[in-house]
Protein backbone atom coordinates (compact mmCIF):
# COMPACT_ATOMS: atom_id res chain seq x y z
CA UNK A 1 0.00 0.00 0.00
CA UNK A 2 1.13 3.47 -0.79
CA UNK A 3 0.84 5.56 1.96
CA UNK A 4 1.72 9.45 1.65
CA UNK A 5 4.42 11.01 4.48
CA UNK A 6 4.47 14.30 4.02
CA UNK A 7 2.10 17.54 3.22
CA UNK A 8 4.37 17.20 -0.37
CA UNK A 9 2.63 13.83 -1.00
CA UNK A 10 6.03 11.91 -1.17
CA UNK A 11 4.88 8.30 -1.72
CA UNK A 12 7.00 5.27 -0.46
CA UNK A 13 7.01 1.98 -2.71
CA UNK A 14 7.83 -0.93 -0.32
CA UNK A 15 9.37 -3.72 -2.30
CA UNK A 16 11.08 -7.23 -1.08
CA UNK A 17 13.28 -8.90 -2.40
CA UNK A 18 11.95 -12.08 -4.26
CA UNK A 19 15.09 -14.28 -4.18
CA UNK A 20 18.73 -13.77 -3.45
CA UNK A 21 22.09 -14.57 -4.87
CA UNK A 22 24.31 -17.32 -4.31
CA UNK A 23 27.59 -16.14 -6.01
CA UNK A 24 31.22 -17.24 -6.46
CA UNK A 25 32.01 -13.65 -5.39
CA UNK A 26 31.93 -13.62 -1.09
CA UNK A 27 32.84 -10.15 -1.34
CA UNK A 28 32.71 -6.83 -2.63
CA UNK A 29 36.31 -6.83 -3.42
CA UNK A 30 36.76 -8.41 -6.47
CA UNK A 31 33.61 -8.21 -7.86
CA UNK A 32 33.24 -7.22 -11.24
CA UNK A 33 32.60 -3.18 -11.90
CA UNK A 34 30.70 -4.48 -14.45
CA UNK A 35 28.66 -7.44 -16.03
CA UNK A 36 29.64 -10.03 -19.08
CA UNK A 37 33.59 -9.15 -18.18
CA UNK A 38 34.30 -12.19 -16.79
CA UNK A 39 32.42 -14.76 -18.06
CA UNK A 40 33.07 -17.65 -15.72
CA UNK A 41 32.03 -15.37 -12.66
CA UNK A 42 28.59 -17.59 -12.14
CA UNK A 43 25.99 -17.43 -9.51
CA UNK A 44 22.60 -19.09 -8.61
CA UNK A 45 19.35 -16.42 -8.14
CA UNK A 46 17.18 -18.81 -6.06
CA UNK A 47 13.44 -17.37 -5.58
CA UNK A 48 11.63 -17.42 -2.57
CA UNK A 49 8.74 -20.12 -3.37
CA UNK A 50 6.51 -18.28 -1.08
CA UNK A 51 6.53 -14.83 -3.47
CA UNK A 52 7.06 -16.63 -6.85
CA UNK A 53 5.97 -20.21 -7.86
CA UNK A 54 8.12 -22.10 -10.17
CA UNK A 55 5.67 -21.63 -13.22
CA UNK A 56 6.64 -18.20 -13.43
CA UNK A 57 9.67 -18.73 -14.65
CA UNK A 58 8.73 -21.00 -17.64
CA UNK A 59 9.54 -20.11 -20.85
CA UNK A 60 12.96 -17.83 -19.05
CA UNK A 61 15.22 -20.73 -20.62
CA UNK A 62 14.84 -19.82 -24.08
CA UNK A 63 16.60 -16.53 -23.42
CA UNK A 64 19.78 -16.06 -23.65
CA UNK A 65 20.61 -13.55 -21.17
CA UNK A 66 18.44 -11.09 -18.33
CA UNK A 67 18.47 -8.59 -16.82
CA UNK A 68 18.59 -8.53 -12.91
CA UNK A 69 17.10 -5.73 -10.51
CA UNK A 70 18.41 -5.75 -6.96
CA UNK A 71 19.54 -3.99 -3.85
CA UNK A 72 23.00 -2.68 -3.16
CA UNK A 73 22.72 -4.24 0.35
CA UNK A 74 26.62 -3.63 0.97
CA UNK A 75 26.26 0.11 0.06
CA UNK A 76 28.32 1.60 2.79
CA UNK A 77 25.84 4.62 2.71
CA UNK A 78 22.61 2.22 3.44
CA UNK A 79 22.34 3.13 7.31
CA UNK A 80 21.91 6.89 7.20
CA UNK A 81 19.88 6.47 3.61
CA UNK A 82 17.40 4.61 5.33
CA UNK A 83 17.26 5.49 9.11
CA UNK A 84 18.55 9.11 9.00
CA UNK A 85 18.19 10.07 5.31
CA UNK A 86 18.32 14.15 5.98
CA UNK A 87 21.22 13.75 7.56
CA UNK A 88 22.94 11.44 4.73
CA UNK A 89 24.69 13.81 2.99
CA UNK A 90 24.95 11.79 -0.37
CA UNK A 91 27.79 13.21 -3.30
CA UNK A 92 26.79 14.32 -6.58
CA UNK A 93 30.10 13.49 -7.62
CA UNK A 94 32.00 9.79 -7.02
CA UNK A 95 35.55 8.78 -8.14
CA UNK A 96 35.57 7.02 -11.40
CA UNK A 97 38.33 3.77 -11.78
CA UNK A 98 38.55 4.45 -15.49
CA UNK A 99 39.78 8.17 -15.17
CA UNK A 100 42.26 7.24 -12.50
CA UNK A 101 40.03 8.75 -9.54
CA UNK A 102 38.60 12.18 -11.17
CA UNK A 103 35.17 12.75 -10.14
CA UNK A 104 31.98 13.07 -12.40
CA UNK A 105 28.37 13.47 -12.05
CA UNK A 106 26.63 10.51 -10.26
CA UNK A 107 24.30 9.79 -12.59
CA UNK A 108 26.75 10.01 -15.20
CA UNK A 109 28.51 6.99 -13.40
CA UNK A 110 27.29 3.33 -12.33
CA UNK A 111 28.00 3.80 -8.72
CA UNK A 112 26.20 2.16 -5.59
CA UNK A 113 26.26 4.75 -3.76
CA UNK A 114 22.66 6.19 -5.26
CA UNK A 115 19.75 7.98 -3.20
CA UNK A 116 17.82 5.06 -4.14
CA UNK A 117 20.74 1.88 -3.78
CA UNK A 118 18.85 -0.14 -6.97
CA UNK A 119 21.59 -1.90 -9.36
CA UNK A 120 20.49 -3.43 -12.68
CA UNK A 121 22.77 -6.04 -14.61
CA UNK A 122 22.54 -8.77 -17.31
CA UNK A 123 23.86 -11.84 -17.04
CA UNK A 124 24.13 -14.88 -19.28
CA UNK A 125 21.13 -17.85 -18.68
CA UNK A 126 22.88 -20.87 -17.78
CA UNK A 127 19.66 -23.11 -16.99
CA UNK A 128 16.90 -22.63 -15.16
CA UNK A 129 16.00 -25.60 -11.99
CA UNK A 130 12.44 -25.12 -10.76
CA UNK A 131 12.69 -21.92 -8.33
CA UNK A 132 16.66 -20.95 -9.42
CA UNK A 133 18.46 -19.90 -12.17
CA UNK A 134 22.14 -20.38 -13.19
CA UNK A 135 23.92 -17.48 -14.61
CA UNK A 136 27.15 -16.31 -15.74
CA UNK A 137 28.92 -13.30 -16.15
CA UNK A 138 27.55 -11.85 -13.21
CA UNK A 139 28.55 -8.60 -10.88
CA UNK A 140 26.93 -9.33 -8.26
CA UNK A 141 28.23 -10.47 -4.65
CA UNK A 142 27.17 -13.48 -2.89
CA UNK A 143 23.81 -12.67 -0.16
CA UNK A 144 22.91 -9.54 -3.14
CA UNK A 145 18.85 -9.34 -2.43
CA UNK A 146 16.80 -9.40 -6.34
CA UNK A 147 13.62 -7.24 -6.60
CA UNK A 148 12.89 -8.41 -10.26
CA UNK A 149 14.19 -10.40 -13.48
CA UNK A 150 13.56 -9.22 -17.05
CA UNK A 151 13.96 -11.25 -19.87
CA UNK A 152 16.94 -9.67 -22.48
CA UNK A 153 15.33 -8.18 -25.71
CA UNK A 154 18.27 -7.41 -28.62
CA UNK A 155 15.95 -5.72 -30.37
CA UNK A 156 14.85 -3.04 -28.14
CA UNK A 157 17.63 -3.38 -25.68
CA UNK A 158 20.49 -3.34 -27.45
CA UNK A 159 20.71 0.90 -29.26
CA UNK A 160 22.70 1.03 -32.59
CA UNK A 161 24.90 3.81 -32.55
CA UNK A 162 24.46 5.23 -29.04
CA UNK A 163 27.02 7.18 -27.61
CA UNK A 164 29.11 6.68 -24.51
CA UNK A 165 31.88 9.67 -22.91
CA UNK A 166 35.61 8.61 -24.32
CA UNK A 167 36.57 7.78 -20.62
CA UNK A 168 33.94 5.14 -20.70
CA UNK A 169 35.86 3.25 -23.47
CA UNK A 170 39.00 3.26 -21.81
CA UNK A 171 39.33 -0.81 -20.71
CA UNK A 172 42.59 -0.49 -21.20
CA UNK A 173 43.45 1.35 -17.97
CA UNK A 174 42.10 -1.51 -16.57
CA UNK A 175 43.36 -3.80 -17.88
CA UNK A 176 46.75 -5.91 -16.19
CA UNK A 177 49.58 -6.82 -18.45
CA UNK A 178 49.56 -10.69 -17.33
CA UNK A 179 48.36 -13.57 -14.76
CA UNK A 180 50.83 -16.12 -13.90
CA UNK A 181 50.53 -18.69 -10.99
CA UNK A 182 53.36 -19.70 -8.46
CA UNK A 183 54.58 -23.41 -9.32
CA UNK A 184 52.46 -24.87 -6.60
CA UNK A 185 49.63 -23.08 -6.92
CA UNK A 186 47.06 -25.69 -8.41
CA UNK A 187 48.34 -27.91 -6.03
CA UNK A 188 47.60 -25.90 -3.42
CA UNK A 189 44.35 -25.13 -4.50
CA UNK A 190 43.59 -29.35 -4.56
CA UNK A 191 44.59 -29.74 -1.12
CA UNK A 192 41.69 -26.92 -0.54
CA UNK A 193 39.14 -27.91 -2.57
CA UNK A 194 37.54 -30.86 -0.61
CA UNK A 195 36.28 -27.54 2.01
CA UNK A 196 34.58 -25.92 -0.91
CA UNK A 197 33.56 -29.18 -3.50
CA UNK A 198 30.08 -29.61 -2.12
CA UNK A 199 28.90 -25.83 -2.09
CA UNK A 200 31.14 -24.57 -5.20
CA UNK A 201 29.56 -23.81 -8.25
CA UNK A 202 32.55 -24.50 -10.18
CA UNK A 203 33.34 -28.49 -11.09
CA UNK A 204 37.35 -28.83 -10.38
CA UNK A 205 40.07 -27.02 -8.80
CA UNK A 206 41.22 -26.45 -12.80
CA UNK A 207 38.21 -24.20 -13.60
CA UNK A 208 38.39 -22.39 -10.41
CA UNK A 209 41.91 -21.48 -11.39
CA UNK A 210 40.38 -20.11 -14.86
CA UNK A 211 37.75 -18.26 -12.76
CA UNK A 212 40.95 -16.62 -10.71
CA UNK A 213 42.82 -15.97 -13.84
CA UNK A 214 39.93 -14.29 -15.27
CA UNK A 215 38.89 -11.84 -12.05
CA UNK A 216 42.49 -11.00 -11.94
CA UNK A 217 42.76 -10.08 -15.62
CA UNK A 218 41.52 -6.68 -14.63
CA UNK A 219 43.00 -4.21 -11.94
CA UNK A 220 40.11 -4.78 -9.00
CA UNK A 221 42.06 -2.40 -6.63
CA UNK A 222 40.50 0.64 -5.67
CA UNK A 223 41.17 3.90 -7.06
CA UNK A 224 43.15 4.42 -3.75
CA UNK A 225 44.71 1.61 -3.36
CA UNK A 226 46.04 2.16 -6.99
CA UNK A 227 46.84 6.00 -6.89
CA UNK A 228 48.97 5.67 -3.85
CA UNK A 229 50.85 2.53 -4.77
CA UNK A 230 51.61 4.35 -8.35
CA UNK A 231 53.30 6.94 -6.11
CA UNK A 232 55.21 5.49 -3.72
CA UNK A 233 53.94 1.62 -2.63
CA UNK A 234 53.06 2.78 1.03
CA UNK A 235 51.62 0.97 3.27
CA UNK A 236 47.83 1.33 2.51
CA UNK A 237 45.09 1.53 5.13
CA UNK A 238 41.68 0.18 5.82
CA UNK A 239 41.80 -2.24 2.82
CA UNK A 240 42.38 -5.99 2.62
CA UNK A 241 46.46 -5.32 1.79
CA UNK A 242 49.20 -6.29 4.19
CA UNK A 243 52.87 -5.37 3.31
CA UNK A 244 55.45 -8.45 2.99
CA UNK A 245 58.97 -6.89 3.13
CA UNK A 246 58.21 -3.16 2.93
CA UNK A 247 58.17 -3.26 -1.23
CA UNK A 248 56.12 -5.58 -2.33
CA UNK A 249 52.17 -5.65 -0.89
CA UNK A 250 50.02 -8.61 -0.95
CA UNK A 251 46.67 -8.49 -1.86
CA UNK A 252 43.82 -11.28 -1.33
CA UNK A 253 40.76 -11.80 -3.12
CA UNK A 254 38.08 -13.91 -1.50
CA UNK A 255 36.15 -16.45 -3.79
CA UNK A 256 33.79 -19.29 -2.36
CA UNK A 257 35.27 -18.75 0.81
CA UNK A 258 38.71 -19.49 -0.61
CA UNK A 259 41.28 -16.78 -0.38
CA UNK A 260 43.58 -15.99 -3.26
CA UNK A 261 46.89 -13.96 -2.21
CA UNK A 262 48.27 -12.62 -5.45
CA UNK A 263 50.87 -9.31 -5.74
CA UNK A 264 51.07 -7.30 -9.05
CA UNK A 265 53.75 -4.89 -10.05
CA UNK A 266 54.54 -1.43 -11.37
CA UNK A 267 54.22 -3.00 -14.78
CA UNK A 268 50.95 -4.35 -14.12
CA UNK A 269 52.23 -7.81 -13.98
CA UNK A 270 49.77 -10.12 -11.85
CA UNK A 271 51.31 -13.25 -9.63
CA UNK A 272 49.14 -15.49 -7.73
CA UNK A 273 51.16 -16.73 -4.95
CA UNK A 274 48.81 -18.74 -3.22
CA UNK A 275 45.55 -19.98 -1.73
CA UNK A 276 43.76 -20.68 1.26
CA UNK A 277 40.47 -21.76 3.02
CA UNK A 278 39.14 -18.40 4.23
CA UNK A 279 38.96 -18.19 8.06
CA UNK A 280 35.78 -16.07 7.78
C-alpha cells in the first residue's frame, strides 16, 4: 500500500526482495565493476517459493541472457539512507576507476552509492532448476537481495549507434599486463578444494583457477589503493592489503570462501602466490 508522508505527498514503494544470490564472489572486493567481463564469474538467483511459484519462470530458458534488478545491500551509505536520510549527505560526484580517480556526475557513473541503492545487470542464462536460475557473467556479490528479473530483448535493448563519454571506453586502464601462478599453486588449490567441493559452483580445482585468472585479468584495486601505490607503494590503510617486506604488498581476493593472495607490479604484472580456506 502506498501511503503518503508528508504535506508534499512523497509516496513510499515498499518492495522485497523475491530471491537472493548465491555467487562465487563472497565479497565486494573483487567483484566485477561491471557485467559479461568475466564470463566464468557464475551465480545461482534462487526465488523465494513463497513470493514466486516455479511456473513463473517457464519459458525464461529460451533466453539467452536477463536482466537482474536488486539492492545494493553492501552500500556503505545504506544506514543513514534509510534510518537518517536528511542527515545522509549523499555526493553528486564519485571517483571514477577508469579516469584514474577524477570525479563526475553521479548519474553520469554506475555507482552504488545512489539515493535510491537499486543496481540493474545482465547476465548470461545458464539453466533454469524449478525456483533458481544459473547465470554467468555476473557482478553481483554473494547474499545480493533481487527485486525483479527481465527477460533480455536485442531488439529493443540493445541501441545502434548510441554514444558513450571517451573515458567510458578506456578498458585499457584496466586492464593488467599478465596472470601467472606460483609453481604450486594448483596444487595448493587441490589440497583446498575438498572444504569448498560440495557448495562450489565451479566443477574442479582447474576451472576455479580459470575463474581466478579471469577476475584477476583486470586491476580490482580501488582507485586508492592504486593511486597511492603508483606513487610510492606505502603501506595502505583500511583495505584488505598487508605489506610483505616493505616493497612488495600482498593483496587477497576472496572467492567461495577461498582466499587468493596474489601481488602485481609497477608494470601491471599479476602473480598469484597462493591460496587458502578463508577463516571467515
Amino acid at each position: 500500500m502506498l501511503q503518503p508522508k508528508t504535506d508534499k505527498l512523497e509516496t513510499t514503494y515498499p518492495m522485497s526482495p523475491i530471491g537472493t544470490i548465491r555467487s562465487c564472489f563472497s565479497t565486494r572486493n573483487g567483484t566485477p565493476r561491471q557485467p559479461l567481463i568475466v564470463p566464468l564469474a557464475r551465480a545461482r538467483l534462487t526465488f523465494d517459493a513463497s513470493l514466486v511459484p516455479p511456473a513463473s519462470l517457464e519459458g525464461l530458458e529460451e533466453y539467452s541472457h536477463c536482466w537482474i534488478i536488486y539492492v545494493f545491500h553492501l552500500n556503505t551509505d545504506l544506514d543513514k539512507l534509510w534510518k537518517n536520510p536528511s542527515r545522509s549527505k549523499l555526493k553528486a560526484k564519485v571517483r571514477v576507476p577508469r579516469l584514474k580517480g577524477e570525479k563526475m556526475g553521479l548519474f553520469a557513473t554506475r555507482s552504488p552509492h545512489r539515493p535510491c541503492p537499486i543496481g540493474l545487470t545482465v547476465a548470461k542464462v545458464e539453466s533454469v532448476q524449478e525456483s533458481s536460475i544459473l547465470l554467468s557473467g555476473v557482478d553481483l556479490v554473494d547474499g545480493t537481495p533481487v527485486l525483479d528479473i527481465k527477460p533480455y530483448l536485442p531488439y529493443c535493448d540493445s541501441i545502434h549507434g548510441a554514444n558513450v563519454p571517451h573515458w567510458v571506453k578506456m578498458d585499457d586502464l584496466l586492464a593488467v599486463a599478465s596472470v601467472d601462478f606460483s609453481d604450486d599453486f594448483l596444487s595448493t588449490l587441490i589440497g583446498c578444494w575438498p572444504a569448498v567441493d560440495k557448495k562450489s559452483l565451479y566443477t574442479s580445482p582447474e576451472e576455479f583457477q580459470m575463474l581466478v585468472k579471469q577476475v584477476l585479468s583486470w586491476d580490482i584495486r580501488s582507485v586508492s589503493q592504486r593511486t597511492q601505490v603508483e606513487e610510492n607503494y606505502e603501506k595502505i590503510k583500511n583495505e584488505q592489503v598487508y605489506e610483505d617486506d616493505g616493497h612488495d604488498i600482498i593483496y587477497h581476493l576472496n572467492l567461495e570462501g577461498l582466499d587468493v593472495a596474489y601481488r602485481i607490479t609497477s608494470y601491471s604484472n599479476v602473480l598469484v602466490e597462493n591460496v587458502t580456506v578463508s577463516s571467515k
